[in-house]
PDB file of N, CA and C in Angstrom:
ATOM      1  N   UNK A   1      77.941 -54.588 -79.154  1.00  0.00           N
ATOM      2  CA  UNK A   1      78.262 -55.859 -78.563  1.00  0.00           C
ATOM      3  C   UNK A   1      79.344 -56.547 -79.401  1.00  0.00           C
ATOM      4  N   UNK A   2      80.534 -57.302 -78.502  1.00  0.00           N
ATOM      5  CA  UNK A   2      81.751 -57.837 -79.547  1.00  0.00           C
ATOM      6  C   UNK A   2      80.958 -59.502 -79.379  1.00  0.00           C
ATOM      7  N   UNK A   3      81.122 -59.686 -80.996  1.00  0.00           N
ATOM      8  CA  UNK A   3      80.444 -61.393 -80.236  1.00  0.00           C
ATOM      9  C   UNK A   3      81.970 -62.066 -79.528  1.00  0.00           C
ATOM     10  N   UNK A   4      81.033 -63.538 -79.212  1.00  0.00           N
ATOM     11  CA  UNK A   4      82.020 -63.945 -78.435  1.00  0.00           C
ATOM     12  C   UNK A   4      81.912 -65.306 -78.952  1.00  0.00           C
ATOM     13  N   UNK A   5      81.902 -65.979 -80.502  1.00  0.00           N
ATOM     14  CA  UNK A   5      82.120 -67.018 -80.983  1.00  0.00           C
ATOM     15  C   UNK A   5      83.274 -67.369 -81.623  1.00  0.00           C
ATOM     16  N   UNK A   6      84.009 -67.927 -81.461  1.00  0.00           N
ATOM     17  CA  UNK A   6      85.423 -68.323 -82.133  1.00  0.00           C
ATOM     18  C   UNK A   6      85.460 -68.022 -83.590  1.00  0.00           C
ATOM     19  N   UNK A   7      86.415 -67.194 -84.422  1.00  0.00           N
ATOM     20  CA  UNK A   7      86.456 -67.330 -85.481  1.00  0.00           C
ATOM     21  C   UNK A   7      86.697 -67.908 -86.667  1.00  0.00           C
ATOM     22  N   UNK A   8      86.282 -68.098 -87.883  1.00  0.00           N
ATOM     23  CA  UNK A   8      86.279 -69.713 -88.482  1.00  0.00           C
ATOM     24  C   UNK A   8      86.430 -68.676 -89.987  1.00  0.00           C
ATOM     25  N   UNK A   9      87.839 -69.497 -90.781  1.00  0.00           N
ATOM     26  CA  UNK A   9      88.175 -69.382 -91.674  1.00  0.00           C
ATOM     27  C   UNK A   9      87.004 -69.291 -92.802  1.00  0.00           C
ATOM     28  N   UNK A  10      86.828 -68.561 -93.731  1.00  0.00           N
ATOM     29  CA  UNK A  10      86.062 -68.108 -94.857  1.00  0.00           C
ATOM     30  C   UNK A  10      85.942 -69.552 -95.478  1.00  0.00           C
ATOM     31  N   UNK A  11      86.669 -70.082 -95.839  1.00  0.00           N
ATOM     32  CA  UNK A  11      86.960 -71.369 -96.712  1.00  0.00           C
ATOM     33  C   UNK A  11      86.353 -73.124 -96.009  1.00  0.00           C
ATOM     34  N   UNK A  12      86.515 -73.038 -94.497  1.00  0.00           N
ATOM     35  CA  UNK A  12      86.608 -73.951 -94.049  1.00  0.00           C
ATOM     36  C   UNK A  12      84.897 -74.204 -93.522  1.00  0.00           C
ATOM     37  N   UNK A  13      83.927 -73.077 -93.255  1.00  0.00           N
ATOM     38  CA  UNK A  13      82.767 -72.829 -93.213  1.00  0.00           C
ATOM     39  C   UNK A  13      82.132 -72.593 -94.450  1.00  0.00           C
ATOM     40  N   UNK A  14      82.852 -72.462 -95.364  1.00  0.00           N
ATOM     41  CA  UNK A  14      81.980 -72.445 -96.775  1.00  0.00           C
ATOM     42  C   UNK A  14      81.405 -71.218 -96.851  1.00  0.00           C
ATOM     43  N   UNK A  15      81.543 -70.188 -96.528  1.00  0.00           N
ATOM     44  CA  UNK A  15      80.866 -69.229 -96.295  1.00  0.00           C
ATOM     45  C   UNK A  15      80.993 -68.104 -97.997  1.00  0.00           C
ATOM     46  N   UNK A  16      79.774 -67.956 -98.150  1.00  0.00           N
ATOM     47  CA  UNK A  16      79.860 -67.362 -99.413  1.00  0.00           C
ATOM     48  C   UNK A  16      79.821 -66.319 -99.767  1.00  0.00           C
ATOM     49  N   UNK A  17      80.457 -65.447 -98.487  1.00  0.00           N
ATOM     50  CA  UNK A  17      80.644 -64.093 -98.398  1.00  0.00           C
ATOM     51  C   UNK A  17      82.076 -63.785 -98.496  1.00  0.00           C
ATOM     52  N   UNK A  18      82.681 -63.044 -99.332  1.00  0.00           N
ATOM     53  CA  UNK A  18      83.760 -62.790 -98.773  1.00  0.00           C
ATOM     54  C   UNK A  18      84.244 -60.967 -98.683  1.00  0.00           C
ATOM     55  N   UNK A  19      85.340 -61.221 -98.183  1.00  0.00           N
ATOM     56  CA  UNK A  19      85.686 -59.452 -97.817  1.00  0.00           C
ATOM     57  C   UNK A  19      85.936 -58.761 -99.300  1.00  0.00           C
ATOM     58  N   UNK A  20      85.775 -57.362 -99.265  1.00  0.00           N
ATOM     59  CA  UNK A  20      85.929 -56.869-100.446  1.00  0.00           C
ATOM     60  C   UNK A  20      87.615 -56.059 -99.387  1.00  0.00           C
ATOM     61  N   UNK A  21      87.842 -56.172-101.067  1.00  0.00           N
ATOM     62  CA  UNK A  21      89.548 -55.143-100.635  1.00  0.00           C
ATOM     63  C   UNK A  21      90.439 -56.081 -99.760  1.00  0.00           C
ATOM     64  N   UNK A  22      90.531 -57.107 -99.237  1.00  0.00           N
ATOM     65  CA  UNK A  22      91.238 -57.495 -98.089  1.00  0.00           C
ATOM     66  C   UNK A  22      92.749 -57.003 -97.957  1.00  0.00           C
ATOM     67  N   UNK A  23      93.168 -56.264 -99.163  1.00  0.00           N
ATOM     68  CA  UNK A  23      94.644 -56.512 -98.952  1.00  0.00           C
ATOM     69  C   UNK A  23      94.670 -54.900 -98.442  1.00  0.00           C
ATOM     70  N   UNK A  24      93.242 -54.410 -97.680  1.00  0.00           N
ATOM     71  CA  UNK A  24      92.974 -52.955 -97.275  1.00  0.00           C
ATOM     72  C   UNK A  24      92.441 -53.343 -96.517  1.00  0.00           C
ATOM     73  N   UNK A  25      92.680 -53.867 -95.603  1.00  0.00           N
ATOM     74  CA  UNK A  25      91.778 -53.966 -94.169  1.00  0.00           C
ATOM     75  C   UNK A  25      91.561 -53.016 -93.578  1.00  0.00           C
ATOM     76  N   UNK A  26      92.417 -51.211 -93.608  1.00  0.00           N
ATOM     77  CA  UNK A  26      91.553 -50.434 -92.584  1.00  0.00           C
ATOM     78  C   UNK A  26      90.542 -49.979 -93.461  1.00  0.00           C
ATOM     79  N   UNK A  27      90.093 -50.207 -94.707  1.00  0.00           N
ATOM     80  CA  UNK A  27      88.655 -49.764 -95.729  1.00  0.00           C
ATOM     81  C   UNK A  27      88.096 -50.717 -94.858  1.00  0.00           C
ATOM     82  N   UNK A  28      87.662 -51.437 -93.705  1.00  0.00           N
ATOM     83  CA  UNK A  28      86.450 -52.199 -93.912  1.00  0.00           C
ATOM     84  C   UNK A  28      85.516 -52.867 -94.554  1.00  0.00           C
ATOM     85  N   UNK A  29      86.266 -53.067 -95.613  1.00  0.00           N
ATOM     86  CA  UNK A  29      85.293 -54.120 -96.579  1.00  0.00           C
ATOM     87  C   UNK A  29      84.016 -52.470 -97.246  1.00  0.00           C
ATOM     88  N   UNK A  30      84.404 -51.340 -96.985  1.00  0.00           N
ATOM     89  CA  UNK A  30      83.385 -50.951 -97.706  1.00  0.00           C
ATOM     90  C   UNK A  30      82.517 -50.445 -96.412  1.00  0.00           C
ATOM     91  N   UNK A  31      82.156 -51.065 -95.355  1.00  0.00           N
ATOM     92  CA  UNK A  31      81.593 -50.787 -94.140  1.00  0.00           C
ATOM     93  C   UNK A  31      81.335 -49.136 -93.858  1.00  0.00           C
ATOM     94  N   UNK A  32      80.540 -48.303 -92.983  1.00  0.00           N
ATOM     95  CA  UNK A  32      80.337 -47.008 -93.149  1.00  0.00           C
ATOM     96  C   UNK A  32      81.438 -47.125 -91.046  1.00  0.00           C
ATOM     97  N   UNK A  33      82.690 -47.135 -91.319  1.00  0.00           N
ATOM     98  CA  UNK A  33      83.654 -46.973 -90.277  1.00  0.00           C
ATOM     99  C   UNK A  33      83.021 -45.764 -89.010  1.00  0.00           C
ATOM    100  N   UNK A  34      82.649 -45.270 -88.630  1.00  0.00           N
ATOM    101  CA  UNK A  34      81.787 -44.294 -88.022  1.00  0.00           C
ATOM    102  C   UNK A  34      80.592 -44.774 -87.365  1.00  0.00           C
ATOM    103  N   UNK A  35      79.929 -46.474 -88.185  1.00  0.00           N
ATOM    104  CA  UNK A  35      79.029 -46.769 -87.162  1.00  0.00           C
ATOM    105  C   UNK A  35      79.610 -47.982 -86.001  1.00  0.00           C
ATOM    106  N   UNK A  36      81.233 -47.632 -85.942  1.00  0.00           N
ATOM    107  CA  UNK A  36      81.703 -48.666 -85.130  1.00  0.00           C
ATOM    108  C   UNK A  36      82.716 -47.928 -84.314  1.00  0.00           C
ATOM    109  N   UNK A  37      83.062 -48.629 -83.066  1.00  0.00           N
ATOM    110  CA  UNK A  37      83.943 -48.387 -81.987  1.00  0.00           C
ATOM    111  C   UNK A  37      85.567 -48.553 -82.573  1.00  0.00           C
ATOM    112  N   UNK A  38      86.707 -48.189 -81.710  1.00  0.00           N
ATOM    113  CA  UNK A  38      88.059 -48.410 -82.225  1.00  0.00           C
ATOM    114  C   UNK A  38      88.025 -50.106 -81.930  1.00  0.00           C
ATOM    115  N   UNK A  39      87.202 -50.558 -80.988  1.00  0.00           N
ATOM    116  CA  UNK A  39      87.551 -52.224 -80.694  1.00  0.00           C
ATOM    117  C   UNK A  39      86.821 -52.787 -81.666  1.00  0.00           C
ATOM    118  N   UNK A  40      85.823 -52.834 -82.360  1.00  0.00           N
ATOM    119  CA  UNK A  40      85.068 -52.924 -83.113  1.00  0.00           C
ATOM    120  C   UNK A  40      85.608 -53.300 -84.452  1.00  0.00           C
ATOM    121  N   UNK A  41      86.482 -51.574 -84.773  1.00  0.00           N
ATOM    122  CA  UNK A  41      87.630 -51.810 -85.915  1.00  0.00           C
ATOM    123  C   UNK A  41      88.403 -52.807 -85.724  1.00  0.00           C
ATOM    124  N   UNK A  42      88.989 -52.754 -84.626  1.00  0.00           N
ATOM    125  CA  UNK A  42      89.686 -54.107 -84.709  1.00  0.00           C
ATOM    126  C   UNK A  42      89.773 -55.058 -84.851  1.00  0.00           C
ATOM    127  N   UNK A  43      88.496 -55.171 -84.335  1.00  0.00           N
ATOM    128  CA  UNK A  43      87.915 -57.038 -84.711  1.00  0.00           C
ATOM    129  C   UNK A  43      87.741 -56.932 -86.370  1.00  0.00           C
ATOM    130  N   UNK A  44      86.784 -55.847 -87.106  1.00  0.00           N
ATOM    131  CA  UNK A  44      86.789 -56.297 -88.010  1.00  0.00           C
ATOM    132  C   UNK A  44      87.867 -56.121 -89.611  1.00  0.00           C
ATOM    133  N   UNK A  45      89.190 -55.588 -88.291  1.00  0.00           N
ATOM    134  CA  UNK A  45      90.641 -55.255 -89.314  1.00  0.00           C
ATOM    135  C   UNK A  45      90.507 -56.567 -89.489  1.00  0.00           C
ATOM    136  N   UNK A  46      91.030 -57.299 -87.906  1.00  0.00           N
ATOM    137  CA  UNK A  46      91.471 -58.698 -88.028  1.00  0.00           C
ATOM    138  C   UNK A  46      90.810 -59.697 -88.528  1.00  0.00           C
ATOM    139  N   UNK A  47      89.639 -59.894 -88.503  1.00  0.00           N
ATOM    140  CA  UNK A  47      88.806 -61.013 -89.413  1.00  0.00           C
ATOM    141  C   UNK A  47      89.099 -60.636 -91.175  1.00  0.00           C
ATOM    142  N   UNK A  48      89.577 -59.468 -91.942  1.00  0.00           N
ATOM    143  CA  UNK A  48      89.488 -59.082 -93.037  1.00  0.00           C
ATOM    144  C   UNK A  48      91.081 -59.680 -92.879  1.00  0.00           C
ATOM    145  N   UNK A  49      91.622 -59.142 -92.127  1.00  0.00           N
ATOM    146  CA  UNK A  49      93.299 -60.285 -92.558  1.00  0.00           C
ATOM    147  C   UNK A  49      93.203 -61.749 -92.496  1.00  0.00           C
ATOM    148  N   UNK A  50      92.181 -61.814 -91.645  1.00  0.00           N
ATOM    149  CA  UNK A  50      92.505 -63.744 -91.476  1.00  0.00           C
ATOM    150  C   UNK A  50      91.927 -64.121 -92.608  1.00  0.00           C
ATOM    151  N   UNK A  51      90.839 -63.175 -93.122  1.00  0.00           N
ATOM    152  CA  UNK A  51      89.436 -63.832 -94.141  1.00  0.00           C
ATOM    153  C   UNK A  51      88.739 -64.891 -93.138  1.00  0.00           C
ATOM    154  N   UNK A  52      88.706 -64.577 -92.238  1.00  0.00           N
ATOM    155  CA  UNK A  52      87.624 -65.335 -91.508  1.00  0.00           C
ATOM    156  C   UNK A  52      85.978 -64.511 -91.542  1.00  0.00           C
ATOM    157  N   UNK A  53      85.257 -65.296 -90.457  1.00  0.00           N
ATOM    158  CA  UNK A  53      84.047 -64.587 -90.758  1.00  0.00           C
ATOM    159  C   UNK A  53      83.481 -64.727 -88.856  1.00  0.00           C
ATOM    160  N   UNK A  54      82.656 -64.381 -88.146  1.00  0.00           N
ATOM    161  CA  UNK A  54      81.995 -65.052 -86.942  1.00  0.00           C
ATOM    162  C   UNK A  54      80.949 -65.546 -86.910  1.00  0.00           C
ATOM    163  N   UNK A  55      80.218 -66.755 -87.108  1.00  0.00           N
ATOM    164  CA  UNK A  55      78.954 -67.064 -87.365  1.00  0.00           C
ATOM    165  C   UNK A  55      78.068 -66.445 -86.246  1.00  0.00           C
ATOM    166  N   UNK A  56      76.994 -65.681 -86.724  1.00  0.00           N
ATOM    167  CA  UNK A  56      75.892 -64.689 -85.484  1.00  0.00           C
ATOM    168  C   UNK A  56      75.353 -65.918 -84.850  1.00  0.00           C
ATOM    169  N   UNK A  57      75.130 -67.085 -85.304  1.00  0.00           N
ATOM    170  CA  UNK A  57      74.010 -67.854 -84.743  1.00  0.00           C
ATOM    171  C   UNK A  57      74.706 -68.796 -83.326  1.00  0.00           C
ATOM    172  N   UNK A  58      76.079 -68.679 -83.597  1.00  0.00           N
ATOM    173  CA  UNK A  58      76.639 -68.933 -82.538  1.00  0.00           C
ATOM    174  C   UNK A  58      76.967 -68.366 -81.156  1.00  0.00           C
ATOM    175  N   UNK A  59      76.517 -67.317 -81.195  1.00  0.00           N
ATOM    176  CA  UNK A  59      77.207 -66.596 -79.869  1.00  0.00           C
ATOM    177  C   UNK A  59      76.168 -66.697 -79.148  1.00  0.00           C
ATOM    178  N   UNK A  60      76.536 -66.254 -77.705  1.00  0.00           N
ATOM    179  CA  UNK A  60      76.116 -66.640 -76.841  1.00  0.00           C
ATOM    180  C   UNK A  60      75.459 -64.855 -76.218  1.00  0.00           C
ATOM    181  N   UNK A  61      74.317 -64.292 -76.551  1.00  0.00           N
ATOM    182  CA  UNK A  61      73.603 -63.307 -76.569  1.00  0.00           C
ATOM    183  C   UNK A  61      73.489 -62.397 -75.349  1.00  0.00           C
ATOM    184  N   UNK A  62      73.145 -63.618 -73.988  1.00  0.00           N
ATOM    185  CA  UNK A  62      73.388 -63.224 -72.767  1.00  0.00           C
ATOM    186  C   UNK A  62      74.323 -62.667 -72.388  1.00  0.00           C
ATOM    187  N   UNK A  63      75.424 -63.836 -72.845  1.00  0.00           N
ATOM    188  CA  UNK A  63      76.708 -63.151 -72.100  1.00  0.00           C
ATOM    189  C   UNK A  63      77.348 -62.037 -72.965  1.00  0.00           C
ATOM    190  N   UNK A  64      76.997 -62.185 -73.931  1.00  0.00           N
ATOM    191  CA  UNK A  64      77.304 -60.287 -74.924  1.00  0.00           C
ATOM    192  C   UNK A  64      76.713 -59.457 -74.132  1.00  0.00           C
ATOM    193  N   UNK A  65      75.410 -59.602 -73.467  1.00  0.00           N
ATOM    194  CA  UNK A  65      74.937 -58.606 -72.931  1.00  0.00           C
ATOM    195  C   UNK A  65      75.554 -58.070 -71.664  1.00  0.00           C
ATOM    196  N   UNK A  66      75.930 -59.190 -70.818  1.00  0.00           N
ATOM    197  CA  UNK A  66      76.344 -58.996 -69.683  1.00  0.00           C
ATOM    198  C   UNK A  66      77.948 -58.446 -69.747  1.00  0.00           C
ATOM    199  N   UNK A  67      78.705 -58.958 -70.836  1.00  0.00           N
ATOM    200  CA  UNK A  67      80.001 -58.311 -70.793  1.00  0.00           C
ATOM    201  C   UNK A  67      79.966 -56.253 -71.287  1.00  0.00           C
ATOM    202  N   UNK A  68      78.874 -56.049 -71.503  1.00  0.00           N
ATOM    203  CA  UNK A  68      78.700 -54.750 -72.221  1.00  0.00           C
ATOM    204  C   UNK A  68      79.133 -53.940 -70.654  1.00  0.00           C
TER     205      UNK A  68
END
């Protein structure tokens, strides 16, 4: 499932996670790349360039389901 919550800068959410490697975004932060789709990668190339993050508690579950 791709969520579907707007993405929010690392810094601006306070979020106290951050990416490992960023200036290697196709490493995935370390991630095991194989348990994800090519769209998947993508989303999580691009959140490792922005340094953003997607908060889980935001999305909207249903409609993840229904866009599958």
């Amino acid at each position: 499932m791709i969520p579907n919550w707007p993405r929010k800068s690392i810094v601006t959410i306070e979020h106290e996670s951050l990416w490992r490697s960023s200036e290697f975004p196709e490493q995935l932060s370390g991630l095991d790349a194989g348990c994800y789709t090519g769209k998947e990668h993508q989303l999580i190339k691009g959140l490792i360039k922005a340094d953003e993050w997607i908060i889980e508690k935001k999305n909207d579950l249903i409609l993840m389901l229904n866009d599958m």
